[in-house]
N, C-alpha and C. Protein backbone atom coordinates (compact mmCIF):
# COMPACT_ATOMS: atom_id res chain seq x y z
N UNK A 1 -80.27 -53.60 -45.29
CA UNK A 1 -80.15 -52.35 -46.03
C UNK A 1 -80.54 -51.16 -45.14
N UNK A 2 -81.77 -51.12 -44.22
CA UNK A 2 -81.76 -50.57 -43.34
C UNK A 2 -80.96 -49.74 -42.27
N UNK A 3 -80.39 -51.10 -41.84
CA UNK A 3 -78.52 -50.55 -41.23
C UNK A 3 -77.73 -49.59 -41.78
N UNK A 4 -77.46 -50.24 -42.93
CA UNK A 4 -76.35 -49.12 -43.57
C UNK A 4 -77.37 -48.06 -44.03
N UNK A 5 -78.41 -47.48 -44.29
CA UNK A 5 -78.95 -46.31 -44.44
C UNK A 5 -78.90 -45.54 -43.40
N UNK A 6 -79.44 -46.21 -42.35
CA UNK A 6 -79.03 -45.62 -40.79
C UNK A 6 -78.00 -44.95 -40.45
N UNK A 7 -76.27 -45.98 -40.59
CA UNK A 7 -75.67 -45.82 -40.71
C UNK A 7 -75.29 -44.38 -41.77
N UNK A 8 -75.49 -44.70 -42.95
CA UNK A 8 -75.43 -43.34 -43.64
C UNK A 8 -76.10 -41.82 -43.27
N UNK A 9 -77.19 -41.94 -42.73
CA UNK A 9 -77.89 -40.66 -42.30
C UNK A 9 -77.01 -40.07 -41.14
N UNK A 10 -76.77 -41.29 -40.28
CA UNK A 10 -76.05 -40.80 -38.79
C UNK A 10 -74.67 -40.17 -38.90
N UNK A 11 -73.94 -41.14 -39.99
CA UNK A 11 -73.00 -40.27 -40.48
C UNK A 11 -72.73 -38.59 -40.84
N UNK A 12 -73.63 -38.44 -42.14
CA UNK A 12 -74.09 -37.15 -42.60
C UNK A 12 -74.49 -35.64 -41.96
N UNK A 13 -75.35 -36.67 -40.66
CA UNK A 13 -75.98 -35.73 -39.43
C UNK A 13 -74.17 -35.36 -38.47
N UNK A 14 -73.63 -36.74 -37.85
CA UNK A 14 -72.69 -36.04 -37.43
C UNK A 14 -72.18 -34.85 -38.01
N UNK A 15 -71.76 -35.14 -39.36
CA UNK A 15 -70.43 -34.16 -39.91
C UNK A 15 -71.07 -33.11 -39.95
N UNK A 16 -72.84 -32.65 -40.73
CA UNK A 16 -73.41 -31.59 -40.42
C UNK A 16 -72.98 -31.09 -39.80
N UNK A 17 -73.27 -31.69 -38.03
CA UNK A 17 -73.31 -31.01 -36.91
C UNK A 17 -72.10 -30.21 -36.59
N UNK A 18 -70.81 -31.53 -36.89
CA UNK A 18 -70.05 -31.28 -36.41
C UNK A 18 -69.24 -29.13 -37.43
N UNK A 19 -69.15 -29.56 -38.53
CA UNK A 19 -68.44 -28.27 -39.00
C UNK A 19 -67.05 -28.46 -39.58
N UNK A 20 -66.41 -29.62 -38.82
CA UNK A 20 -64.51 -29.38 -38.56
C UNK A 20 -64.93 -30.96 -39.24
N UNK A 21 -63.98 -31.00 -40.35
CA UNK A 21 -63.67 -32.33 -41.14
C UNK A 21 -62.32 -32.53 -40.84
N UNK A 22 -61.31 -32.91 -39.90
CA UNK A 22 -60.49 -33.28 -39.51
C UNK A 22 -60.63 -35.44 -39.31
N UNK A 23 -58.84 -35.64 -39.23
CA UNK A 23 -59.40 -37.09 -39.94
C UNK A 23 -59.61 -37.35 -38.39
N UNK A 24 -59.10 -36.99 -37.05
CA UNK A 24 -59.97 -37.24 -35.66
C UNK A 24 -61.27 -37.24 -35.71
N UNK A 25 -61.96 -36.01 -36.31
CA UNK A 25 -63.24 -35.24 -35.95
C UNK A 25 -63.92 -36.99 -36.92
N UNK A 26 -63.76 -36.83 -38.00
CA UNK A 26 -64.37 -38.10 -39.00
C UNK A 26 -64.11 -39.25 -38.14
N UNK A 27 -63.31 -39.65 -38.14
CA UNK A 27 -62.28 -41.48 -37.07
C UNK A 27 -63.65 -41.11 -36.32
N UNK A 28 -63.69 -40.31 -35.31
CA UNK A 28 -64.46 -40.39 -34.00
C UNK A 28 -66.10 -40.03 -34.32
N UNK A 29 -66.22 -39.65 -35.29
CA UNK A 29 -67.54 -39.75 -36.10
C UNK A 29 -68.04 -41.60 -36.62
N UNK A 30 -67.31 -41.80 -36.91
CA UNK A 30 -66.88 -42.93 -38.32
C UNK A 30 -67.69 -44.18 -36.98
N UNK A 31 -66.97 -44.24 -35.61
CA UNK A 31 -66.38 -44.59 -34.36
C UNK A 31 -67.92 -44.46 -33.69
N UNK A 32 -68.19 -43.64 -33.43
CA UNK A 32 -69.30 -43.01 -33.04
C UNK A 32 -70.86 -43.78 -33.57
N UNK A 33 -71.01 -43.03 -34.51
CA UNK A 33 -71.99 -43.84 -35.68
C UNK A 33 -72.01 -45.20 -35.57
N UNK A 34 -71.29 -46.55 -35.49
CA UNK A 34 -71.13 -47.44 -35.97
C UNK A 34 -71.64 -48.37 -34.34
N UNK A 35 -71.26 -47.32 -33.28
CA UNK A 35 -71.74 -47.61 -32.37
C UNK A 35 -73.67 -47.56 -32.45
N UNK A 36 -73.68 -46.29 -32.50
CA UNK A 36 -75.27 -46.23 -31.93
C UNK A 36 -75.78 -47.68 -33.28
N UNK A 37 -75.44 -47.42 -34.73
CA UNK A 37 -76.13 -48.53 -35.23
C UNK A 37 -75.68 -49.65 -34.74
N UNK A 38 -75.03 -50.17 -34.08
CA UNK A 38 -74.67 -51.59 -33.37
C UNK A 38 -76.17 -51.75 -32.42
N UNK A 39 -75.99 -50.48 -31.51
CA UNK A 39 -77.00 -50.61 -30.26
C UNK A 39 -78.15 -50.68 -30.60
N UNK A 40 -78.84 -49.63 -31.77
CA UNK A 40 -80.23 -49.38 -32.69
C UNK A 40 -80.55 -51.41 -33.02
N UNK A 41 -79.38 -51.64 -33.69
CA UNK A 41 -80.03 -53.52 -33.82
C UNK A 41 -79.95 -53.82 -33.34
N UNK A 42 -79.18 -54.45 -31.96
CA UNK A 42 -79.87 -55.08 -30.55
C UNK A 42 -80.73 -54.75 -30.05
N UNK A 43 -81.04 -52.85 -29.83
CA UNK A 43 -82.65 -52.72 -29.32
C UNK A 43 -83.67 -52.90 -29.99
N UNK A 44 -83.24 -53.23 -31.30
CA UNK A 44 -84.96 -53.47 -32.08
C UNK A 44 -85.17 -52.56 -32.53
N UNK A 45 -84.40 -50.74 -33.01
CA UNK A 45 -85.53 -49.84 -32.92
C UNK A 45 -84.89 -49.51 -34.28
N UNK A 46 -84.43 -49.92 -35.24
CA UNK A 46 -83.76 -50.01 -36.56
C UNK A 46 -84.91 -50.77 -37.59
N UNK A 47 -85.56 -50.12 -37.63
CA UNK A 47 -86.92 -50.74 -37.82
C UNK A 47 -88.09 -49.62 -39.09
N UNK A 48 -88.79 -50.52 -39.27
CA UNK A 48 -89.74 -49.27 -40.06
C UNK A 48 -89.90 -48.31 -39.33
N UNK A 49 -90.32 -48.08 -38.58
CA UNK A 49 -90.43 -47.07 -37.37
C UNK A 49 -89.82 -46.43 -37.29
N UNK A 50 -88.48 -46.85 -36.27
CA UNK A 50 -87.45 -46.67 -35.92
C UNK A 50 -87.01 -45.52 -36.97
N UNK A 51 -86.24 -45.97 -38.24
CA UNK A 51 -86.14 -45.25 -39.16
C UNK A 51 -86.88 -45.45 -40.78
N UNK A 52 -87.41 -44.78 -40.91
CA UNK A 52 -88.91 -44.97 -41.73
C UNK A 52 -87.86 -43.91 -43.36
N UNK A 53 -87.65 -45.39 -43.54
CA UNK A 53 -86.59 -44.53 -45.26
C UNK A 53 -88.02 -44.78 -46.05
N UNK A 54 -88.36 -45.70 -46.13
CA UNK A 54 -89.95 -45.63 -47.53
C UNK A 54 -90.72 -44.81 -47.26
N UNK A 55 -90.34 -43.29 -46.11
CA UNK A 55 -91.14 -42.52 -46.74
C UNK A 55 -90.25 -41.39 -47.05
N UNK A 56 -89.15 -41.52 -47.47
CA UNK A 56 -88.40 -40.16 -48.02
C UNK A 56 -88.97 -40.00 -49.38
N UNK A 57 -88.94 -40.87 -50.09
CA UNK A 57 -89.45 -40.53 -51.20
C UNK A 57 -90.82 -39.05 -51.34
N UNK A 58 -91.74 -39.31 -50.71
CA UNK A 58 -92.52 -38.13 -50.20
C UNK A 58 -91.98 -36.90 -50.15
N UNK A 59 -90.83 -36.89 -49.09
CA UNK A 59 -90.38 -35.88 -48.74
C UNK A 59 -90.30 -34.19 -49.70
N UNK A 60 -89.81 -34.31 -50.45
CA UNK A 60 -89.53 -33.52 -51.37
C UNK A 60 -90.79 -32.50 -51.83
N UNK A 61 -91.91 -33.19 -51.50
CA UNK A 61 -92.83 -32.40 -51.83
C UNK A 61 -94.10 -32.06 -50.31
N UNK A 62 -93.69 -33.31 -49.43
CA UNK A 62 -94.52 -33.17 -48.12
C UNK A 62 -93.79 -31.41 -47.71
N UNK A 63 -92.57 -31.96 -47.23
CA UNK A 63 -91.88 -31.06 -45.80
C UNK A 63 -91.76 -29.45 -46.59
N UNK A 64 -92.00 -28.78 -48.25
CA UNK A 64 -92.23 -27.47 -48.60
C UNK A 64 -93.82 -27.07 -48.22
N UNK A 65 -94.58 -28.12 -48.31
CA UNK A 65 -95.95 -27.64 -48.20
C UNK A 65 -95.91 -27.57 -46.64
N UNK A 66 -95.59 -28.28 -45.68
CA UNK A 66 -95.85 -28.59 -44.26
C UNK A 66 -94.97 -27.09 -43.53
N UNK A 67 -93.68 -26.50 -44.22
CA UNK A 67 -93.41 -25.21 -44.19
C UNK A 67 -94.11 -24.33 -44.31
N UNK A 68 -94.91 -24.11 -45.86
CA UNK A 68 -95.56 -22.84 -46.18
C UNK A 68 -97.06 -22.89 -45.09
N UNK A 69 -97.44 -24.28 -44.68
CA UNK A 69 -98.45 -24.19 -43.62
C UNK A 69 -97.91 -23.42 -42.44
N UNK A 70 -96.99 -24.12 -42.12
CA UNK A 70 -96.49 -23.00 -40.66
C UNK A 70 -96.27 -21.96 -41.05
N UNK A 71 -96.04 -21.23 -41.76
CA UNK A 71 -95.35 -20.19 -42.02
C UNK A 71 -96.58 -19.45 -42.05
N UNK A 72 -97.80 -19.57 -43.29
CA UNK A 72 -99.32 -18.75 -43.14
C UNK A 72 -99.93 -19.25 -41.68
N UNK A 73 -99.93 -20.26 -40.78
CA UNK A 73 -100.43 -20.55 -39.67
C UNK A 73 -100.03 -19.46 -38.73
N UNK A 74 -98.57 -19.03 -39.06
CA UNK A 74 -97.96 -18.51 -38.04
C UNK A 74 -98.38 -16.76 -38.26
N UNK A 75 -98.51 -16.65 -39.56
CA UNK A 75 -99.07 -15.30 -39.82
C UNK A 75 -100.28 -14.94 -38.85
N UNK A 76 -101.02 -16.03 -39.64
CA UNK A 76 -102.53 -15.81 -38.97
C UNK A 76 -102.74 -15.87 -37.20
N UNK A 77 -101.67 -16.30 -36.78
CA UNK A 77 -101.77 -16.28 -35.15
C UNK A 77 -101.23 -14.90 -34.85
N UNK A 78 -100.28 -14.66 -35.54
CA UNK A 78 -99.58 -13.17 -35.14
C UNK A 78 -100.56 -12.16 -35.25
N UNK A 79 -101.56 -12.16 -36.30
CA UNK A 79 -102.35 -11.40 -36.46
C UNK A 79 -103.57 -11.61 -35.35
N UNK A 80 -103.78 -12.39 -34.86
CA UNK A 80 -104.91 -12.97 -33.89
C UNK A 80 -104.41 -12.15 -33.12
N UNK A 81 -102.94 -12.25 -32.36
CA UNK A 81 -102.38 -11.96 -31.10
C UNK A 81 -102.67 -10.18 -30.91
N UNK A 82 -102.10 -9.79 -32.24
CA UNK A 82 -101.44 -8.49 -32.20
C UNK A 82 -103.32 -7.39 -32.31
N UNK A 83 -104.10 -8.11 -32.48
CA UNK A 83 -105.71 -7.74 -32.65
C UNK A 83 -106.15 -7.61 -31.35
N UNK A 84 -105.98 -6.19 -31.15
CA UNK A 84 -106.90 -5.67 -29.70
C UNK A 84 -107.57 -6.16 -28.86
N UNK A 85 -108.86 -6.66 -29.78
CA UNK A 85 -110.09 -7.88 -29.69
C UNK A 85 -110.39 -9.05 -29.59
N UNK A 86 -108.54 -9.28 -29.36
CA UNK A 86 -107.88 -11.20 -29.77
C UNK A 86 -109.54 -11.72 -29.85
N UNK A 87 -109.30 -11.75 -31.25
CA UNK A 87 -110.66 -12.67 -31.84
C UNK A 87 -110.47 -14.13 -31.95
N UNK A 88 -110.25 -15.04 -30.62
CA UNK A 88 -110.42 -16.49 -30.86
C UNK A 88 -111.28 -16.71 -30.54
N UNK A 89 -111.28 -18.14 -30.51
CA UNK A 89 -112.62 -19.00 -30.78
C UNK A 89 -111.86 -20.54 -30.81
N UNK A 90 -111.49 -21.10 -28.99
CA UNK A 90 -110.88 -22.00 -28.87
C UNK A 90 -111.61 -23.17 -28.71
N UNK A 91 -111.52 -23.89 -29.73
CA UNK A 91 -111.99 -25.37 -30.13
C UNK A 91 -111.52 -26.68 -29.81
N UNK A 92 -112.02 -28.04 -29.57
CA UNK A 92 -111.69 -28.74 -29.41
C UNK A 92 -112.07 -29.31 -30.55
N UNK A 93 -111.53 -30.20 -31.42
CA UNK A 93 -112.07 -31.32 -32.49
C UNK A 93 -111.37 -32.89 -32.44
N UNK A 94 -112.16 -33.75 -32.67
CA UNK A 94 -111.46 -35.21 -33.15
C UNK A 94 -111.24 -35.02 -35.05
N UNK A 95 -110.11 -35.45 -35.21
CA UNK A 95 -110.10 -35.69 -36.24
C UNK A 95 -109.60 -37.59 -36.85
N UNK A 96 -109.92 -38.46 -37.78
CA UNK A 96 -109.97 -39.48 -38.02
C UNK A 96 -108.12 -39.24 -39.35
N UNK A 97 -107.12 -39.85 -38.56
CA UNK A 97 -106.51 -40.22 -39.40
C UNK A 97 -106.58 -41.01 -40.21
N UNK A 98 -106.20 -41.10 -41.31
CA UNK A 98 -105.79 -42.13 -42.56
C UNK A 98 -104.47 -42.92 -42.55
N UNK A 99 -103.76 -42.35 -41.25
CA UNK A 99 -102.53 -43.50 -42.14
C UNK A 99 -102.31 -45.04 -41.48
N UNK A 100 -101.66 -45.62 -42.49
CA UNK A 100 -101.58 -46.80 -41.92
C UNK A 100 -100.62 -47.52 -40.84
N UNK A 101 -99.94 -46.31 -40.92
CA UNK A 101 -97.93 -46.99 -39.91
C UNK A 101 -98.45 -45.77 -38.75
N UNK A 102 -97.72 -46.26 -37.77
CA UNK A 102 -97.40 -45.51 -36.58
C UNK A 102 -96.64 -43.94 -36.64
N UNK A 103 -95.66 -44.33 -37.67
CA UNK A 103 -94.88 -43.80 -38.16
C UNK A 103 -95.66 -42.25 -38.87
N UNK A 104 -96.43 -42.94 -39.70
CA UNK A 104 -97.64 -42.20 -40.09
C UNK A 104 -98.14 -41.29 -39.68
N UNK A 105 -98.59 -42.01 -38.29
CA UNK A 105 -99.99 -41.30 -37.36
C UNK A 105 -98.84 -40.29 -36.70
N UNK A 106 -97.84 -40.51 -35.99
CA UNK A 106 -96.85 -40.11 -35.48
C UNK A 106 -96.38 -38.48 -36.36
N UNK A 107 -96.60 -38.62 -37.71
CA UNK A 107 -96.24 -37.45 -38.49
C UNK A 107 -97.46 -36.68 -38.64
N UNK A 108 -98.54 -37.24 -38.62
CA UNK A 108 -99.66 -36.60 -38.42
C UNK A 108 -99.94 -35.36 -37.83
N UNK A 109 -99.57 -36.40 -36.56
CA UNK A 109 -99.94 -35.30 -35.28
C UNK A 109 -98.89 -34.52 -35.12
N UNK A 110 -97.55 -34.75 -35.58
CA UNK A 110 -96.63 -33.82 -35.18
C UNK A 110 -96.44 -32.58 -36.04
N UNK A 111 -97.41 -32.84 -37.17
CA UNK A 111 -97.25 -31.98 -38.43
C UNK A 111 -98.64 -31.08 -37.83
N UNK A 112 -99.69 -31.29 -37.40
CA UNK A 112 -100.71 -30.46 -36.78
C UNK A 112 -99.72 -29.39 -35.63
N UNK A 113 -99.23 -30.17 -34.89
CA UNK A 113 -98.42 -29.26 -33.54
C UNK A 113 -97.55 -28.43 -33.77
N UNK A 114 -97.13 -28.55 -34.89
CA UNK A 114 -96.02 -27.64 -35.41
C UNK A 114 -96.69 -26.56 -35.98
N UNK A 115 -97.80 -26.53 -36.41
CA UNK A 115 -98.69 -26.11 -37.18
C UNK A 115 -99.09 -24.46 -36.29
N UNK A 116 -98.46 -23.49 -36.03
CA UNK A 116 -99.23 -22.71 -35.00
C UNK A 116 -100.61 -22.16 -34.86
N UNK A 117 -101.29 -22.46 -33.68
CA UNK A 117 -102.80 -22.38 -33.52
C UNK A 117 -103.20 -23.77 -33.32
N UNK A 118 -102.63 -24.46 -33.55
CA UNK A 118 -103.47 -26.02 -33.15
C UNK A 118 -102.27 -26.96 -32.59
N UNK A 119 -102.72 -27.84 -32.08
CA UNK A 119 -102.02 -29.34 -31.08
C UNK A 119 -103.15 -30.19 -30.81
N UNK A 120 -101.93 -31.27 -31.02
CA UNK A 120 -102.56 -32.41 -31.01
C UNK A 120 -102.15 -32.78 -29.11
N UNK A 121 -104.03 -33.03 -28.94
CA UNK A 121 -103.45 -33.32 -27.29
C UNK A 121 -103.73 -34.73 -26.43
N UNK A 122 -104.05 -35.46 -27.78
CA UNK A 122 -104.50 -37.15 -27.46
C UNK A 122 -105.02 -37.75 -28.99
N UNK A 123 -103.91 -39.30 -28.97
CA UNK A 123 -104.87 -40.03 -29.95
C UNK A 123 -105.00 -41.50 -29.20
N UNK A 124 -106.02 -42.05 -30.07
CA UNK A 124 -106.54 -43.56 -29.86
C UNK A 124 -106.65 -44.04 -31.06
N UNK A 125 -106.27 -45.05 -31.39
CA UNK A 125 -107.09 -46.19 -32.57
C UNK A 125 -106.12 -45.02 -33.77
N UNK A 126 -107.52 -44.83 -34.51
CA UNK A 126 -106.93 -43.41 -35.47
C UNK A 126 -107.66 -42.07 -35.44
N UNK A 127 -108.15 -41.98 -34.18
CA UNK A 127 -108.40 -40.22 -33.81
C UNK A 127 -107.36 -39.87 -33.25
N UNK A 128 -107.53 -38.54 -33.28
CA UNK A 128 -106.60 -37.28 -32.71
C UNK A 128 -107.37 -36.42 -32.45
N UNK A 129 -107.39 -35.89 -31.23
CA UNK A 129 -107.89 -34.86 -30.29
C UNK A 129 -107.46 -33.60 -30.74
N UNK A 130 -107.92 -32.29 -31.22
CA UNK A 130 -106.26 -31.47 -31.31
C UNK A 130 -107.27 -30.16 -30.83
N UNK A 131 -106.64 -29.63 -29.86
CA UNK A 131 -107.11 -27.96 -30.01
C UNK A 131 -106.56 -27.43 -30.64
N UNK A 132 -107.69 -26.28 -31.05
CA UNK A 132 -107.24 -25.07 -32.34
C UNK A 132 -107.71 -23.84 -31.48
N UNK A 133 -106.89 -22.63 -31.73
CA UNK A 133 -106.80 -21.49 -30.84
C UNK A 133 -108.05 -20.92 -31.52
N UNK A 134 -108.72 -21.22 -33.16
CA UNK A 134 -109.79 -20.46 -33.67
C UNK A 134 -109.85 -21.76 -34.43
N UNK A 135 -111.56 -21.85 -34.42
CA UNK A 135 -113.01 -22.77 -35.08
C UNK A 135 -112.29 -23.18 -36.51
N UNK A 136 -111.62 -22.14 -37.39
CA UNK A 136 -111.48 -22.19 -38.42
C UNK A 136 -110.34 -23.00 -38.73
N UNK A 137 -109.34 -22.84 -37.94
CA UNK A 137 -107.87 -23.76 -37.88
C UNK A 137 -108.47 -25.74 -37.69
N UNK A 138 -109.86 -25.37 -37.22
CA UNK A 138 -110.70 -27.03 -36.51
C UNK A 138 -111.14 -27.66 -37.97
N UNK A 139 -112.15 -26.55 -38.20
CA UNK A 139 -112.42 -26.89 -40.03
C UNK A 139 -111.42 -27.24 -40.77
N UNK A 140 -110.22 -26.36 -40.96
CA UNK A 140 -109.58 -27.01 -41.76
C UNK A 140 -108.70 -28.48 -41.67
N UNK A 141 -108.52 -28.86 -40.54
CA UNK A 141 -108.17 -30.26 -40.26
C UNK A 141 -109.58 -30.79 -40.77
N UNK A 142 -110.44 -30.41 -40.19
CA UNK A 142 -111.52 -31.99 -40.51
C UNK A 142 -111.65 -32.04 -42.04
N UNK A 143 -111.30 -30.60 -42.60
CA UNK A 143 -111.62 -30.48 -44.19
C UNK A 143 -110.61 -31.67 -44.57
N UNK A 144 -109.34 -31.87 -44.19
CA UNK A 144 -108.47 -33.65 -44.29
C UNK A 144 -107.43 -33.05 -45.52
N UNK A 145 -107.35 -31.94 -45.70
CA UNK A 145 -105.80 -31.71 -47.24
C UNK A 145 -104.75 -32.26 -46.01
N UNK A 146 -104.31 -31.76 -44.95
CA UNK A 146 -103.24 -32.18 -43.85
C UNK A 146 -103.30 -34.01 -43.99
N UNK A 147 -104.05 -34.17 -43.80
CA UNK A 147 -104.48 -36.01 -43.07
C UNK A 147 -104.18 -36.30 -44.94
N UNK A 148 -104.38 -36.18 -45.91
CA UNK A 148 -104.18 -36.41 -46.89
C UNK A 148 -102.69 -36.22 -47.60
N UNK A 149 -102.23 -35.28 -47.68
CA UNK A 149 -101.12 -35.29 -47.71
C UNK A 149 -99.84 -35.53 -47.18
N UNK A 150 -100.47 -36.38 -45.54
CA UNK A 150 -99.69 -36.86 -44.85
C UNK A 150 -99.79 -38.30 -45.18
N UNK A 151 -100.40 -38.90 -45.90
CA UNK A 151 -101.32 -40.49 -46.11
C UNK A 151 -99.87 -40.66 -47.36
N UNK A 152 -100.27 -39.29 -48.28
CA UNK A 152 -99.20 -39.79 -49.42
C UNK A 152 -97.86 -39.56 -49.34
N UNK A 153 -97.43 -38.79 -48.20
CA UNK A 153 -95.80 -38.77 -47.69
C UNK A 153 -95.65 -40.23 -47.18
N UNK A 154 -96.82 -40.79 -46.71
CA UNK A 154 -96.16 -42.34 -46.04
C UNK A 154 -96.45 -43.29 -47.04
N UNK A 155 -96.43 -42.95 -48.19
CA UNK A 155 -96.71 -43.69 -49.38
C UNK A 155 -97.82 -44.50 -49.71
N UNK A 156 -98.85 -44.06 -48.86
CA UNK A 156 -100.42 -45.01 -48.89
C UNK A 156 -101.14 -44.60 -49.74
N UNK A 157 -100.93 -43.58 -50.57
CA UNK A 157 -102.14 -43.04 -51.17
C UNK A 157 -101.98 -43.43 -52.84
């Protein structure tokens, strides 16, 4: 079932991309697609991992909140920048993930980096290293709403 979901996303993404629904543009889509999922199951990477469908369900409510974070993150840096006095206060913190899949930890950290003012710049086990451009961006990771609402996008919570 995996496959053909694969299959279906890769599809969808082509035609996105592509724009022009011509029956070539589709054939060589159709053609296309059927390849990489051929190659995805011989390499193994068609996989929870690989493509992680048990956590779309999440989605719908993770990826608006993980927006409106960047979006006030990004305020609050603009305002840092554009401040005479650039008032930072550059931190290092560990923070202890919660999730259980790779997949997980993997959204974790990529949902911090996207995040402007902080990156993730090393994990082990289930820490993550992340600098924050200001103390307060540090607090609010360790405060865990991020690490939490990333736990229940991967359906652990």
């Amino acid at each position: 079932m995996r496959v053909v979901s694969l299959a279906g996303f890769l599809m969808v993404f082509w035609l996105a991309l592509s724009g022009h629904y011509t029956a070539w543009l589709i054939g060589m889509g159709v053609v296309s697609t059927l390849a990489v999922v051929y190659v995805a199951r011989r390499m193994g990477v068609a996989d929870m991992e690989g493509h992680p469908v048990q956590m779309l369900p999440g989605a719908p409510l993770y990826f608006p909140w993980l927006a409106k974070e960047i979006a006030l993150s990004a305020w609050r840096v603009t305002r840092i920048i554009l401040n005479p006095r650039l008032p930072i206060s550059p931190t290092m913190t560990v923070v202890t993930a919660g999730q259980k899949t790779t997949a997980g930890m993997a959204t974790y950290a990529n949902s911090i980096t996207l995040t402007p003012g902080t990156i993730t710049v090393g994990a082990s086990g289930d820490q993550l290293t992340v600098h924050a451009l200001v103390s307060e961006n540090a607090s609010e990771l360790e405060a865990g709403e991020m690490d939490a609402r990333v736990t229940r996008f991967e359906g652990h919570a």
